[in-house]
PDB file of N, CA and C in Angstrom:
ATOM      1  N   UNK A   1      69.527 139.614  97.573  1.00  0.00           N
ATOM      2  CA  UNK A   1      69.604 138.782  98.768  1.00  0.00           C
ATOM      3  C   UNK A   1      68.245 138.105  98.959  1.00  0.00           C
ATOM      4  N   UNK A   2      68.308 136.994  99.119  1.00  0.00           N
ATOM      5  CA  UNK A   2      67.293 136.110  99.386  1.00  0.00           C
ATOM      6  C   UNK A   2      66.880 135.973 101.257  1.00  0.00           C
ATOM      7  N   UNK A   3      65.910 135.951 101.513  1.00  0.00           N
ATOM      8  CA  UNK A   3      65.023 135.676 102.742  1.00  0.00           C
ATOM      9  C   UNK A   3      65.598 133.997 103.135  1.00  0.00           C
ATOM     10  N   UNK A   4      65.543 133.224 102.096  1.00  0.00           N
ATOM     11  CA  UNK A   4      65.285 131.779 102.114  1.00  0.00           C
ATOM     12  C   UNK A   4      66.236 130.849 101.216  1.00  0.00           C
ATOM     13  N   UNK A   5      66.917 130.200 101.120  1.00  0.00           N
ATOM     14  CA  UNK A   5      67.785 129.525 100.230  1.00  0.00           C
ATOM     15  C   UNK A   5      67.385 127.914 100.917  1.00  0.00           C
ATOM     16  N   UNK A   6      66.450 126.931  99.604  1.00  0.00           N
ATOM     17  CA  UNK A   6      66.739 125.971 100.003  1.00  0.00           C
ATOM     18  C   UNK A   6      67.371 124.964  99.562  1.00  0.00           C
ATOM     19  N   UNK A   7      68.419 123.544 100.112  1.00  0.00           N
ATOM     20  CA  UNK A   7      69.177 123.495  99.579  1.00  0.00           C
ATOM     21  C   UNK A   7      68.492 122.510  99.184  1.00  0.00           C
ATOM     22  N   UNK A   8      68.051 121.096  98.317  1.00  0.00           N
ATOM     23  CA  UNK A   8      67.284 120.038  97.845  1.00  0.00           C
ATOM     24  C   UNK A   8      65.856 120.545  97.503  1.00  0.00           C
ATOM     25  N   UNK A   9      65.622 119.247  96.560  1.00  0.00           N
ATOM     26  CA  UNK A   9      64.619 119.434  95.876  1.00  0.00           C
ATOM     27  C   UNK A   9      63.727 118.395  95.922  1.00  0.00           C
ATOM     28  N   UNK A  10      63.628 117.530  96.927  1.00  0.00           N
ATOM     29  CA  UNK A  10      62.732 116.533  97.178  1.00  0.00           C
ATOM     30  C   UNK A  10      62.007 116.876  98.453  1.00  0.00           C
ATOM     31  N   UNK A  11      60.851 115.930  98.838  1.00  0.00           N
ATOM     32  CA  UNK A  11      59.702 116.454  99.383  1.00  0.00           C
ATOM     33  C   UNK A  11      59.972 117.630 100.161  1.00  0.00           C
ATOM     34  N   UNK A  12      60.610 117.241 100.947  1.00  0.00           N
ATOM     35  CA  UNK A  12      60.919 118.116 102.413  1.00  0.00           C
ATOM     36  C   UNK A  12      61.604 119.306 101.697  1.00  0.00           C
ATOM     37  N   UNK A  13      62.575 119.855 100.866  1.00  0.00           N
ATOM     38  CA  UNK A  13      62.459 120.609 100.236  1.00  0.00           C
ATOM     39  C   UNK A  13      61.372 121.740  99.184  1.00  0.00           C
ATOM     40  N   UNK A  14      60.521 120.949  98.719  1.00  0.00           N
ATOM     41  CA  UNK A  14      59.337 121.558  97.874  1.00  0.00           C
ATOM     42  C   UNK A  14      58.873 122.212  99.064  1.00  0.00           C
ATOM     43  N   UNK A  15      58.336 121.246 100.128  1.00  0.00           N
ATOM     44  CA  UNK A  15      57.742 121.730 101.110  1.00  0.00           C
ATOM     45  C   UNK A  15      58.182 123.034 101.788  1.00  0.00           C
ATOM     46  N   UNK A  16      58.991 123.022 102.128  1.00  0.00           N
ATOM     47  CA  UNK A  16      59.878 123.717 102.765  1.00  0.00           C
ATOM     48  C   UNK A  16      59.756 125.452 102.210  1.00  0.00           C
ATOM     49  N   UNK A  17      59.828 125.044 100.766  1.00  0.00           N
ATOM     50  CA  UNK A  17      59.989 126.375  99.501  1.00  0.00           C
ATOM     51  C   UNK A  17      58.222 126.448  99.624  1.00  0.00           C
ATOM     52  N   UNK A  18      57.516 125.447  99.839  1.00  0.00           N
ATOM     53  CA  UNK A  18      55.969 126.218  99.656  1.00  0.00           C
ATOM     54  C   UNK A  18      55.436 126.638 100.520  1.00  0.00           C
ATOM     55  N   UNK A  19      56.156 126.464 102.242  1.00  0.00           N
ATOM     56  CA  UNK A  19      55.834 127.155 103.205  1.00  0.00           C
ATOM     57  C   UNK A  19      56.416 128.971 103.454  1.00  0.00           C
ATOM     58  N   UNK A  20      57.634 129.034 103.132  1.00  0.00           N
ATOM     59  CA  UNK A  20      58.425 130.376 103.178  1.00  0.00           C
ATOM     60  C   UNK A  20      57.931 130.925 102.065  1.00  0.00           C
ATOM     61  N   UNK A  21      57.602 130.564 101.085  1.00  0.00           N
ATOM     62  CA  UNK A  21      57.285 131.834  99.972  1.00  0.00           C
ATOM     63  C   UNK A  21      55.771 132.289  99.952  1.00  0.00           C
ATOM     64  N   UNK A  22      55.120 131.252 100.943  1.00  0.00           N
ATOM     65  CA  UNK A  22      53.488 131.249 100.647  1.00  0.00           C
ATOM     66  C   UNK A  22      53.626 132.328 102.198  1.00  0.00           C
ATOM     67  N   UNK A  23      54.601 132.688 102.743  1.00  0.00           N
ATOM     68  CA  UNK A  23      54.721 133.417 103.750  1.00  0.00           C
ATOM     69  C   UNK A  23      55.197 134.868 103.206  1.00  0.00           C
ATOM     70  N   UNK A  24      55.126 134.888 102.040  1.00  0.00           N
ATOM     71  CA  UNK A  24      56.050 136.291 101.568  1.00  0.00           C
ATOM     72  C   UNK A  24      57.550 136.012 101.616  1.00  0.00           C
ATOM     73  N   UNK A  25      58.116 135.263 101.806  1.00  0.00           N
ATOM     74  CA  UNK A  25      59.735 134.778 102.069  1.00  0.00           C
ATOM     75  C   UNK A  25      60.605 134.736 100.624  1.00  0.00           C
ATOM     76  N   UNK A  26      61.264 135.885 100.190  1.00  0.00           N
ATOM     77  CA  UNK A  26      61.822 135.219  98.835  1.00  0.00           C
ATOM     78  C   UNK A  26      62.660 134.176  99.368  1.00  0.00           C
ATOM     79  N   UNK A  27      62.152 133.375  97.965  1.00  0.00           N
ATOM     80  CA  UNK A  27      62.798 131.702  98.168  1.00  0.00           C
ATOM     81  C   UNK A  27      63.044 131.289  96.867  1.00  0.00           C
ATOM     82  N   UNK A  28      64.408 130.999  97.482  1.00  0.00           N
ATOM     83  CA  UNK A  28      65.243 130.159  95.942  1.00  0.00           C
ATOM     84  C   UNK A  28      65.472 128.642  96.634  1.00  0.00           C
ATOM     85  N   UNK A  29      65.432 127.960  95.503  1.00  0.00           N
ATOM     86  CA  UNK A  29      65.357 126.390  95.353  1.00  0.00           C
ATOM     87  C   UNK A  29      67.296 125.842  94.772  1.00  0.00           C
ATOM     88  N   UNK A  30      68.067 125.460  95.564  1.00  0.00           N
ATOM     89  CA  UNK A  30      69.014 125.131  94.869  1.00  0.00           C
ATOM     90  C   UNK A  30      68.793 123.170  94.999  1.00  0.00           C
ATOM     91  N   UNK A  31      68.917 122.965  93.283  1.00  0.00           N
ATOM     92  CA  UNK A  31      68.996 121.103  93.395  1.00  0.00           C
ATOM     93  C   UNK A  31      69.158 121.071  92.176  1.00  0.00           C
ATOM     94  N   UNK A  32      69.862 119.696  92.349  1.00  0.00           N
ATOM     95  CA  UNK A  32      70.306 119.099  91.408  1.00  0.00           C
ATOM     96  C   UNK A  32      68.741 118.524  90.363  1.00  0.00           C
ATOM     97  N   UNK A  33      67.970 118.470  91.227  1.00  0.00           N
ATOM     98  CA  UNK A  33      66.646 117.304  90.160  1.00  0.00           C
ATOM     99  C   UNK A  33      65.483 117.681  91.366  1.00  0.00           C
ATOM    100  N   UNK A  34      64.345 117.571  90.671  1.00  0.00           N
ATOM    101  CA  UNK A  34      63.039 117.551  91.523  1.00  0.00           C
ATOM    102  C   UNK A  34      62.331 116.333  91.587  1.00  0.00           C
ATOM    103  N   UNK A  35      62.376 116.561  93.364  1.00  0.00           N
ATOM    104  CA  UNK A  35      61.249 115.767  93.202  1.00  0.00           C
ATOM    105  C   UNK A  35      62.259 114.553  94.449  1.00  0.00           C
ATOM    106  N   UNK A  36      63.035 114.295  94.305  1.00  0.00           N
ATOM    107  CA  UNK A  36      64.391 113.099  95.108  1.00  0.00           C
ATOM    108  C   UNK A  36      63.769 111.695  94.930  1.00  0.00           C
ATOM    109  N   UNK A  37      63.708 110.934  95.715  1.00  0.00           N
ATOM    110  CA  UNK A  37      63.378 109.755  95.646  1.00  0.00           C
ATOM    111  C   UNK A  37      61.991 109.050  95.504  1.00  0.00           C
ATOM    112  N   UNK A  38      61.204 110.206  95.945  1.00  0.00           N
ATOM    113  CA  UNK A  38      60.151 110.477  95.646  1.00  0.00           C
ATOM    114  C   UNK A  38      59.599 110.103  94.206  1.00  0.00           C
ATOM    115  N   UNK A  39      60.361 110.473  92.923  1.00  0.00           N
ATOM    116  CA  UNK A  39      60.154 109.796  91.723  1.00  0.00           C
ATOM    117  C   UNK A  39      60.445 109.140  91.032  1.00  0.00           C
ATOM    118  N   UNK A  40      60.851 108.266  91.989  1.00  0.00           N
ATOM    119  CA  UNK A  40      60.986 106.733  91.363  1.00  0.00           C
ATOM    120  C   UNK A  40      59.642 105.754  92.274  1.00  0.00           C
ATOM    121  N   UNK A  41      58.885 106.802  93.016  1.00  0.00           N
ATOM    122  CA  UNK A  41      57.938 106.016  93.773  1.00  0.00           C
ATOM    123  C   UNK A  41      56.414 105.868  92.666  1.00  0.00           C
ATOM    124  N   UNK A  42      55.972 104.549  91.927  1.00  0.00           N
ATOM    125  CA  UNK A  42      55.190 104.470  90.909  1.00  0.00           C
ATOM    126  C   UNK A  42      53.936 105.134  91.751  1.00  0.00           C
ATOM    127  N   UNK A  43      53.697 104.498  92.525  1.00  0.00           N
ATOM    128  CA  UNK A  43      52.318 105.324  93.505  1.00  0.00           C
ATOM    129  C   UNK A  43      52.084 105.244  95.151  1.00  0.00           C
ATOM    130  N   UNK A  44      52.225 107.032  95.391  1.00  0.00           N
ATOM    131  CA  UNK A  44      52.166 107.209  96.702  1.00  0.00           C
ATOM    132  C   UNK A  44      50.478 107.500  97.510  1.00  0.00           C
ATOM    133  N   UNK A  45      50.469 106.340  98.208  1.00  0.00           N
ATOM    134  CA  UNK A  45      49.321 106.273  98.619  1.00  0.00           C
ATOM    135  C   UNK A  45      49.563 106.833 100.151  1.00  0.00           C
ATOM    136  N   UNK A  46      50.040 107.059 100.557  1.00  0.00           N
ATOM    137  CA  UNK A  46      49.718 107.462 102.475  1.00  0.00           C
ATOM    138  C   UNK A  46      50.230 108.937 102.622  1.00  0.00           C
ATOM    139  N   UNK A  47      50.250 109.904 101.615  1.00  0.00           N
ATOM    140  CA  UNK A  47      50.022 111.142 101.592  1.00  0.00           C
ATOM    141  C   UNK A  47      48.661 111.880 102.148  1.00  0.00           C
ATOM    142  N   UNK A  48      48.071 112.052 103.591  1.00  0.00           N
ATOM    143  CA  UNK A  48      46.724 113.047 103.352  1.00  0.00           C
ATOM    144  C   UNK A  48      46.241 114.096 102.182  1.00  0.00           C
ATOM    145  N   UNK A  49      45.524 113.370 101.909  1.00  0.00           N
ATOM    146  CA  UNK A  49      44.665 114.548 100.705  1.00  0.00           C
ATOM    147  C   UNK A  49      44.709 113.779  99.364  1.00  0.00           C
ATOM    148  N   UNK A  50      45.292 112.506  99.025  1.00  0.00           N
ATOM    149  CA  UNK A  50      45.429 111.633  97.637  1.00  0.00           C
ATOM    150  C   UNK A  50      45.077 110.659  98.377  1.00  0.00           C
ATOM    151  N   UNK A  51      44.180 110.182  97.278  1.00  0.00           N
ATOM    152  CA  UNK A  51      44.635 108.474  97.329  1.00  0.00           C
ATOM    153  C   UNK A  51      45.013 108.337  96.749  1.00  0.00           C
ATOM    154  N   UNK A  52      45.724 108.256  95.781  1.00  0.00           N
ATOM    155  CA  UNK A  52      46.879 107.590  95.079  1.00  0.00           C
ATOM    156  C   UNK A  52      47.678 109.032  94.330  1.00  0.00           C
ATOM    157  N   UNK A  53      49.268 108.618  94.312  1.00  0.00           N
ATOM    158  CA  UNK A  53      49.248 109.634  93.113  1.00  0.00           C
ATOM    159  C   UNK A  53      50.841 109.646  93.028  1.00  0.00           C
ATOM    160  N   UNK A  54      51.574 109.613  91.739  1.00  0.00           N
ATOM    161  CA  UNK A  54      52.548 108.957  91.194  1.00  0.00           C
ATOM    162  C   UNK A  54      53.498 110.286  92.151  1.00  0.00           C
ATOM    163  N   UNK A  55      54.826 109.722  92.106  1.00  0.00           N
ATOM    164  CA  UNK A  55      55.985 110.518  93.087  1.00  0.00           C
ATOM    165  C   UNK A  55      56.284 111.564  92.280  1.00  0.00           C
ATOM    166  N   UNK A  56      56.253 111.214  90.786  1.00  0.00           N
ATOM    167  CA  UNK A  56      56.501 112.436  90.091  1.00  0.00           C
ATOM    168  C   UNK A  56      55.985 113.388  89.637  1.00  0.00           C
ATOM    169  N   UNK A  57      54.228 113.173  89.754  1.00  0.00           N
ATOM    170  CA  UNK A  57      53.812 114.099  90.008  1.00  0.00           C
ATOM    171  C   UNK A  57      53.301 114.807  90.947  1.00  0.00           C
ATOM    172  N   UNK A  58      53.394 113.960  92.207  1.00  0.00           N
ATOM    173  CA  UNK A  58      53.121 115.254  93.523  1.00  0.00           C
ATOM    174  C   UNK A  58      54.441 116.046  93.515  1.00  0.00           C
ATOM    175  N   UNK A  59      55.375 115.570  93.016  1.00  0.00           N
ATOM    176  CA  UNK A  59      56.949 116.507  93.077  1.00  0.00           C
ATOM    177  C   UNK A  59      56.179 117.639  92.237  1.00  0.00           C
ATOM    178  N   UNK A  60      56.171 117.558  91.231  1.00  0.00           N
ATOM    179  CA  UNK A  60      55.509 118.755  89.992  1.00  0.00           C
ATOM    180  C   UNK A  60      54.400 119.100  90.756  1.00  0.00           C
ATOM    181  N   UNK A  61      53.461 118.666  91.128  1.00  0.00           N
ATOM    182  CA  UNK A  61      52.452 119.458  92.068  1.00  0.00           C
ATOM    183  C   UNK A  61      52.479 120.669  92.815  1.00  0.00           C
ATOM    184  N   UNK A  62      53.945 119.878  93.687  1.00  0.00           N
ATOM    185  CA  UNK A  62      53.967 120.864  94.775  1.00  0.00           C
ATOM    186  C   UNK A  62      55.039 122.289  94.413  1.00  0.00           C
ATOM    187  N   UNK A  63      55.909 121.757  93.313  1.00  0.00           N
ATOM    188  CA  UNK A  63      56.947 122.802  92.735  1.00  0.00           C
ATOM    189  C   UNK A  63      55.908 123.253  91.999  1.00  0.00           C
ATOM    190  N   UNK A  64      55.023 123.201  91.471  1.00  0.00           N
ATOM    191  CA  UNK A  64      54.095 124.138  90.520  1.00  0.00           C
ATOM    192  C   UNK A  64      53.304 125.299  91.626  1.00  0.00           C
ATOM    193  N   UNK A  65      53.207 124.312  92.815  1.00  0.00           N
ATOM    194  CA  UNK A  65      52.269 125.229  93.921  1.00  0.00           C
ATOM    195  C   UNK A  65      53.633 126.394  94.679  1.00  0.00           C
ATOM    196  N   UNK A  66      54.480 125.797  94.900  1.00  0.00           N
ATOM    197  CA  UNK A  66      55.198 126.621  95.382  1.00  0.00           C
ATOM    198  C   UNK A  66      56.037 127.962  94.602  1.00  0.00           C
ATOM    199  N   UNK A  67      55.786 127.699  92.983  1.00  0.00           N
ATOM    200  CA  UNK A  67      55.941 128.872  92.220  1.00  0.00           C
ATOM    201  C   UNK A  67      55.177 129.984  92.356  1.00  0.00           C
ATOM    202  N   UNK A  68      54.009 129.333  92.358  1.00  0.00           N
ATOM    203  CA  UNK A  68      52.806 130.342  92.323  1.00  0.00           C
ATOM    204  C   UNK A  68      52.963 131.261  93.456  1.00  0.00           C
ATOM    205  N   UNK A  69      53.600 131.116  94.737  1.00  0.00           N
ATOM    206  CA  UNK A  69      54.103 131.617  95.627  1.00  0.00           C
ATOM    207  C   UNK A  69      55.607 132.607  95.298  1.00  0.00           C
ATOM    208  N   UNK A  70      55.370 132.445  93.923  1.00  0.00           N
ATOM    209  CA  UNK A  70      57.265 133.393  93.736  1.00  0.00           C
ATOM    210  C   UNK A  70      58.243 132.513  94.393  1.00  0.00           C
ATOM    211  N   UNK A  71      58.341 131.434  94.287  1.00  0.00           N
ATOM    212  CA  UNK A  71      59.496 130.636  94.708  1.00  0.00           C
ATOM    213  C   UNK A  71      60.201 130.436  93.256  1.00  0.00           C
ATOM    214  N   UNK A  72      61.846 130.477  93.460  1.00  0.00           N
ATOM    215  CA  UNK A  72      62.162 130.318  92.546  1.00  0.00           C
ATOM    216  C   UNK A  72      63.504 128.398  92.729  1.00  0.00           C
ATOM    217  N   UNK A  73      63.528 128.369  91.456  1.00  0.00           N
ATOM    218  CA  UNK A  73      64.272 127.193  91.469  1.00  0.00           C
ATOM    219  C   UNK A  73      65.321 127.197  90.541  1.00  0.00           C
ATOM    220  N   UNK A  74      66.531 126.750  90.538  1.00  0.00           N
ATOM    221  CA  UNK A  74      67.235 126.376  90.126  1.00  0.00           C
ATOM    222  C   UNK A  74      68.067 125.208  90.107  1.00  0.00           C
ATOM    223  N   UNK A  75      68.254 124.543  88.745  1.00  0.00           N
ATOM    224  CA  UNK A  75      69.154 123.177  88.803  1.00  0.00           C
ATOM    225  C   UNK A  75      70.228 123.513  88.941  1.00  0.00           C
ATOM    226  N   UNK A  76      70.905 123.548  90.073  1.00  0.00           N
ATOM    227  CA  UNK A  76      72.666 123.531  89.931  1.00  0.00           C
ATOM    228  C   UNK A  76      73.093 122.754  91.577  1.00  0.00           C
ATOM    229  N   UNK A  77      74.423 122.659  91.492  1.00  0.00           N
ATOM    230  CA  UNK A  77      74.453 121.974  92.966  1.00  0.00           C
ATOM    231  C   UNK A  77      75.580 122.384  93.851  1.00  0.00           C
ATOM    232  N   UNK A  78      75.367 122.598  95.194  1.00  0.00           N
ATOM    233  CA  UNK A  78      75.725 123.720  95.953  1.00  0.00           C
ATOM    234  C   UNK A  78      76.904 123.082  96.523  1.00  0.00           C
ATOM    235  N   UNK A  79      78.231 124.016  96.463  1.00  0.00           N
ATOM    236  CA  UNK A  79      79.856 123.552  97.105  1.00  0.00           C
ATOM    237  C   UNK A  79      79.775 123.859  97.996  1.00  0.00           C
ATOM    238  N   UNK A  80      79.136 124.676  98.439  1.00  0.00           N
ATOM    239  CA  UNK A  80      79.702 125.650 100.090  1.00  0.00           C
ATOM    240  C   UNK A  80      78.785 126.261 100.289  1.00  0.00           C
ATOM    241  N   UNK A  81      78.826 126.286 101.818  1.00  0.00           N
ATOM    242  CA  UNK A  81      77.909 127.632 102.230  1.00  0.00           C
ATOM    243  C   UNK A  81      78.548 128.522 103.392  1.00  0.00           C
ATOM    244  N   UNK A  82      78.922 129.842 103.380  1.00  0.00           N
ATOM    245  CA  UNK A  82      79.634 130.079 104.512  1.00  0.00           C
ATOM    246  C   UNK A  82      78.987 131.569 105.079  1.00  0.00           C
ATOM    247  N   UNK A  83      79.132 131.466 106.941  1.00  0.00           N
ATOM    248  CA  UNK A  83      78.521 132.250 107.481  1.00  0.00           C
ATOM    249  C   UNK A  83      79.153 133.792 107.310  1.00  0.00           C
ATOM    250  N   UNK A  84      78.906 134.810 106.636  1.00  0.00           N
ATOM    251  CA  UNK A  84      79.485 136.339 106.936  1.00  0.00           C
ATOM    252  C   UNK A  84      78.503 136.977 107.184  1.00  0.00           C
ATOM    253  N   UNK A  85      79.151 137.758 108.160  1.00  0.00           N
ATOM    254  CA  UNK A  85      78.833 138.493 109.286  1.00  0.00           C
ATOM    255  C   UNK A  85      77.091 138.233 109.374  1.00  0.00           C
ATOM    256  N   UNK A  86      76.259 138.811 108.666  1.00  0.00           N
ATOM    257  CA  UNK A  86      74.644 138.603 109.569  1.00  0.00           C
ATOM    258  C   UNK A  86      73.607 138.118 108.213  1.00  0.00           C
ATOM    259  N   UNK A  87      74.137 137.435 107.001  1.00  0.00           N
ATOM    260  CA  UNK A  87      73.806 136.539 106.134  1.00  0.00           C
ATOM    261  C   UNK A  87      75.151 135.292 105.598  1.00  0.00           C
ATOM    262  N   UNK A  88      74.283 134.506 104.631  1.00  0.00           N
ATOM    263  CA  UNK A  88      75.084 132.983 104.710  1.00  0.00           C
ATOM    264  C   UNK A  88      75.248 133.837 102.894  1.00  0.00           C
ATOM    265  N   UNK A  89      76.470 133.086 102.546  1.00  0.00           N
ATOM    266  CA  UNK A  89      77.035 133.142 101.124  1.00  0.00           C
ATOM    267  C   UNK A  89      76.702 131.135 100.550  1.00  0.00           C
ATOM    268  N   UNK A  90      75.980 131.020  99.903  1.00  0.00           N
ATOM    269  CA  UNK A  90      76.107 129.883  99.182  1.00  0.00           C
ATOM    270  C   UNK A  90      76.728 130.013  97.702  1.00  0.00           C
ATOM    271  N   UNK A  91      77.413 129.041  98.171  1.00  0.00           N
ATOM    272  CA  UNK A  91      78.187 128.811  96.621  1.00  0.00           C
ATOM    273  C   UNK A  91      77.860 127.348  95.880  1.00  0.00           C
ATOM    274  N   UNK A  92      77.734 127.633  94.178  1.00  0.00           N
ATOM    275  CA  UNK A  92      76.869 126.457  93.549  1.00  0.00           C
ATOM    276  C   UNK A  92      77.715 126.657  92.354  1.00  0.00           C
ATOM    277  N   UNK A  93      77.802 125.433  91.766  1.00  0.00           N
ATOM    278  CA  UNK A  93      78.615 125.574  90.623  1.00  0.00           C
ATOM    279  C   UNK A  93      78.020 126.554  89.658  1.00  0.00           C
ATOM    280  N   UNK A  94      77.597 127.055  90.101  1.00  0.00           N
ATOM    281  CA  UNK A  94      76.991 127.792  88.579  1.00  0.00           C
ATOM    282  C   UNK A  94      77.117 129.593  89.088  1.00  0.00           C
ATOM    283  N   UNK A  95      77.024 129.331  90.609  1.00  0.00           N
ATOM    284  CA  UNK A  95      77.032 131.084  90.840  1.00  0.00           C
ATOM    285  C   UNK A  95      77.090 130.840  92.508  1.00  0.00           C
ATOM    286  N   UNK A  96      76.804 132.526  92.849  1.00  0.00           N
ATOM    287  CA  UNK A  96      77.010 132.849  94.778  1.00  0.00           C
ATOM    288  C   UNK A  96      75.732 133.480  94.767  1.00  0.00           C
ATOM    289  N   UNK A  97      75.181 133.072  96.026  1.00  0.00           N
ATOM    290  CA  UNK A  97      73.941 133.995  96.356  1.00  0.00           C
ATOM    291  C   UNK A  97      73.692 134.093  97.728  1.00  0.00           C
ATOM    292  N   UNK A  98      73.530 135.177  98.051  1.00  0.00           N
ATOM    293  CA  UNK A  98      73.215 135.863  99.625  1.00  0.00           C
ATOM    294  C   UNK A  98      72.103 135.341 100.037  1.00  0.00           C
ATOM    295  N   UNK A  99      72.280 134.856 101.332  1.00  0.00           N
ATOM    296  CA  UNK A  99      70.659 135.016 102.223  1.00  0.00           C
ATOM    297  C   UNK A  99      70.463 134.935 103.302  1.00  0.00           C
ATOM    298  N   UNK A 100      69.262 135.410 103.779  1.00  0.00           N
ATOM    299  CA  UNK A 100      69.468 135.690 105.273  1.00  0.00           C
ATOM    300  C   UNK A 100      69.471 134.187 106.297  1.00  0.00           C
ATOM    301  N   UNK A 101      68.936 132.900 105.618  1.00  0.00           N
ATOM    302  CA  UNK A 101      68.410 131.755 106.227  1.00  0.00           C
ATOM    303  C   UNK A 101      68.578 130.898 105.414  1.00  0.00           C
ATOM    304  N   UNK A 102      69.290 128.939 105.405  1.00  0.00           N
ATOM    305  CA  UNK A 102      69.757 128.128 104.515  1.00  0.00           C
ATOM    306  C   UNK A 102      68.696 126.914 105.475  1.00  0.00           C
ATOM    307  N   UNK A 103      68.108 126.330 104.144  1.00  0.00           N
ATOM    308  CA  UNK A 103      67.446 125.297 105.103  1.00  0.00           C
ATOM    309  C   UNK A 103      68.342 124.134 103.846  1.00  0.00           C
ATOM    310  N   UNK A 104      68.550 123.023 104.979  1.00  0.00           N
ATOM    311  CA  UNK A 104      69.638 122.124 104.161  1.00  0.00           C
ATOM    312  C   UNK A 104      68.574 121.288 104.398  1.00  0.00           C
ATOM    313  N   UNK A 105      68.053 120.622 102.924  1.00  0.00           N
ATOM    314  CA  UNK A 105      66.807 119.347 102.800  1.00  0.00           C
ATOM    315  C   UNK A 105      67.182 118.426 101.559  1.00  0.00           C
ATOM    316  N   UNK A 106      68.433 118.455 101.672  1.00  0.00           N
ATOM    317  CA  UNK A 106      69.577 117.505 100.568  1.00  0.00           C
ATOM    318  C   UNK A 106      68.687 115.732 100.750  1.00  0.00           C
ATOM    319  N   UNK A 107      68.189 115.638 101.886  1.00  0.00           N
ATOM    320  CA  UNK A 107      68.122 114.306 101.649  1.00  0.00           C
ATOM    321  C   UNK A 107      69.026 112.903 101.862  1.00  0.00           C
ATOM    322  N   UNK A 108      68.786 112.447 101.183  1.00  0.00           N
ATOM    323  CA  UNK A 108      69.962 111.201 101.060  1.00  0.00           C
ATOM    324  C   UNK A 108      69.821 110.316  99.598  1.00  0.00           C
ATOM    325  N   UNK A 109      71.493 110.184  99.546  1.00  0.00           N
ATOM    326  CA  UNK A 109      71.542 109.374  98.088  1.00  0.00           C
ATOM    327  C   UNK A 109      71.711 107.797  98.813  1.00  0.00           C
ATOM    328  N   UNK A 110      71.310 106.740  98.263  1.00  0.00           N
ATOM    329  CA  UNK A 110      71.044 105.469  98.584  1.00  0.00           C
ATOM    330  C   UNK A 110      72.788 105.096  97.895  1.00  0.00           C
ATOM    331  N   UNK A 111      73.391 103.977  98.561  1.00  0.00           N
ATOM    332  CA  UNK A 111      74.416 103.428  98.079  1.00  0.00           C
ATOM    333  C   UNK A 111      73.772 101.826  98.059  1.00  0.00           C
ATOM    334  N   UNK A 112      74.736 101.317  96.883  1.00  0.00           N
ATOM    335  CA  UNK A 112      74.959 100.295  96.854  1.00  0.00           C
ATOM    336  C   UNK A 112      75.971  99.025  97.760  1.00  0.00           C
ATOM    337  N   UNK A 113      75.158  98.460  98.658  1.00  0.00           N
ATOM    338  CA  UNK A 113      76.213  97.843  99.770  1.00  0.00           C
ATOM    339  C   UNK A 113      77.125  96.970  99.318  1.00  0.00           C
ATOM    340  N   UNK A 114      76.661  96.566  97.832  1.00  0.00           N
ATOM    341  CA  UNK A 114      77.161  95.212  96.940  1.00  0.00           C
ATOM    342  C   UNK A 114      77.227  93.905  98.004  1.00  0.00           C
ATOM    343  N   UNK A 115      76.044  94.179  98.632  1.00  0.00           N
ATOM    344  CA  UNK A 115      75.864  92.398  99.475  1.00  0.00           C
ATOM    345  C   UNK A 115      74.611  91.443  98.608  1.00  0.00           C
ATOM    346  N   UNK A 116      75.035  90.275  99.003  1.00  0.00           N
ATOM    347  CA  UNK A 116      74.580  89.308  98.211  1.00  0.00           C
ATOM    348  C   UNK A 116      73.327  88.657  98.766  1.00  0.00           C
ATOM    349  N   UNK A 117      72.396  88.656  98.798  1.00  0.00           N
ATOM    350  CA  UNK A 117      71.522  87.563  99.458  1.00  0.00           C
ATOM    351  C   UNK A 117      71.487  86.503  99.228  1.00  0.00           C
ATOM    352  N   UNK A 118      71.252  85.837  99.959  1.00  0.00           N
ATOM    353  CA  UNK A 118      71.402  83.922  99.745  1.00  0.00           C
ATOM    354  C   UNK A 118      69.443  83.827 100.515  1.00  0.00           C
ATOM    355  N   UNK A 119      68.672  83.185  99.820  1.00  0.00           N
ATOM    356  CA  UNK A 119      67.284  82.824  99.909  1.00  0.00           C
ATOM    357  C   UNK A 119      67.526  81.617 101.509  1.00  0.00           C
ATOM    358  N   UNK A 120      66.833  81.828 102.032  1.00  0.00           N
ATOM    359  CA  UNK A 120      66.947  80.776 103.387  1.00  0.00           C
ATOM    360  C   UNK A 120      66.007  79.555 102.882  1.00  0.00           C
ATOM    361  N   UNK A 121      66.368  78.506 102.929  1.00  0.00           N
ATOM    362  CA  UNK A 121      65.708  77.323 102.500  1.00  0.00           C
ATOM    363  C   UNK A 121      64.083  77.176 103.346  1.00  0.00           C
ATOM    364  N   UNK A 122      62.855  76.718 103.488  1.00  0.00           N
ATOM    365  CA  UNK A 122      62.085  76.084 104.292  1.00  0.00           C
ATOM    366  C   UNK A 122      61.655  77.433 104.976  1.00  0.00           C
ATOM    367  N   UNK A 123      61.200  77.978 104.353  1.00  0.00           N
ATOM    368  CA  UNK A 123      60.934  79.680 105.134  1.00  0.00           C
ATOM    369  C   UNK A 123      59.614  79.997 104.353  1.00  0.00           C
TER     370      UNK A 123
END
């Protein structure tokens, strides 16, 4: 049984896993990919503590820092989560795991609106 189950793997997730485990919190990482949108960002400049520094590697930064804390991670991606009695059951395609606390930091996937822009003339 896990202390901590978090569900994403982009910022607010890493974060999330490097605060509870740097607390003693066992913490598992459930996501599909590290790091979220975050690494497709070529360089993040308005982070305190960088001036500059690519999305994909403050993702690896902070999942490297939050290991060191015994956080653990796994790539798989989560169907369900359901409340029994005084822990949560998450279910992930790959397996079930107990815990006492689910922090959901899924994020958001961007869609395509398929709208067209038209350039405004004299602008």
């Amino acid at each position: 049984m896990y202390d901590v189950i978090v569900v994403g793997g982009g910022a607010a997730g890493l974060t999330a896993a490097l605060y509870t485990a740097r607390q003693g919190m066992s913490t598992l990482v459930l996501t599909k990919d590290i790091g979220g949108q975050a690494i497709l960002t070529p360089s993040i400049e308005n982070y305190p503590g960088f001036e500059s520094i690519s999305g994909l590697e403050f993702a690896e930064r902070v999942k490297e820092q939050a290991e060191r804390f015994n956080a653990e991670f796994r790539y798989e991606e989560v169907k369900g989560i359901e409340a029994v009695d005084d822990y949560y059951l998450v279910r992930s395609n790959m397996g079930e795991y107990e815990t006492i606390s689910v922090i959901l930091a899924f994020g958001k996937t961007p869609r395509d609106l398929n709208v067209t822009f038209l350039e405004r003339q004299g602008l």
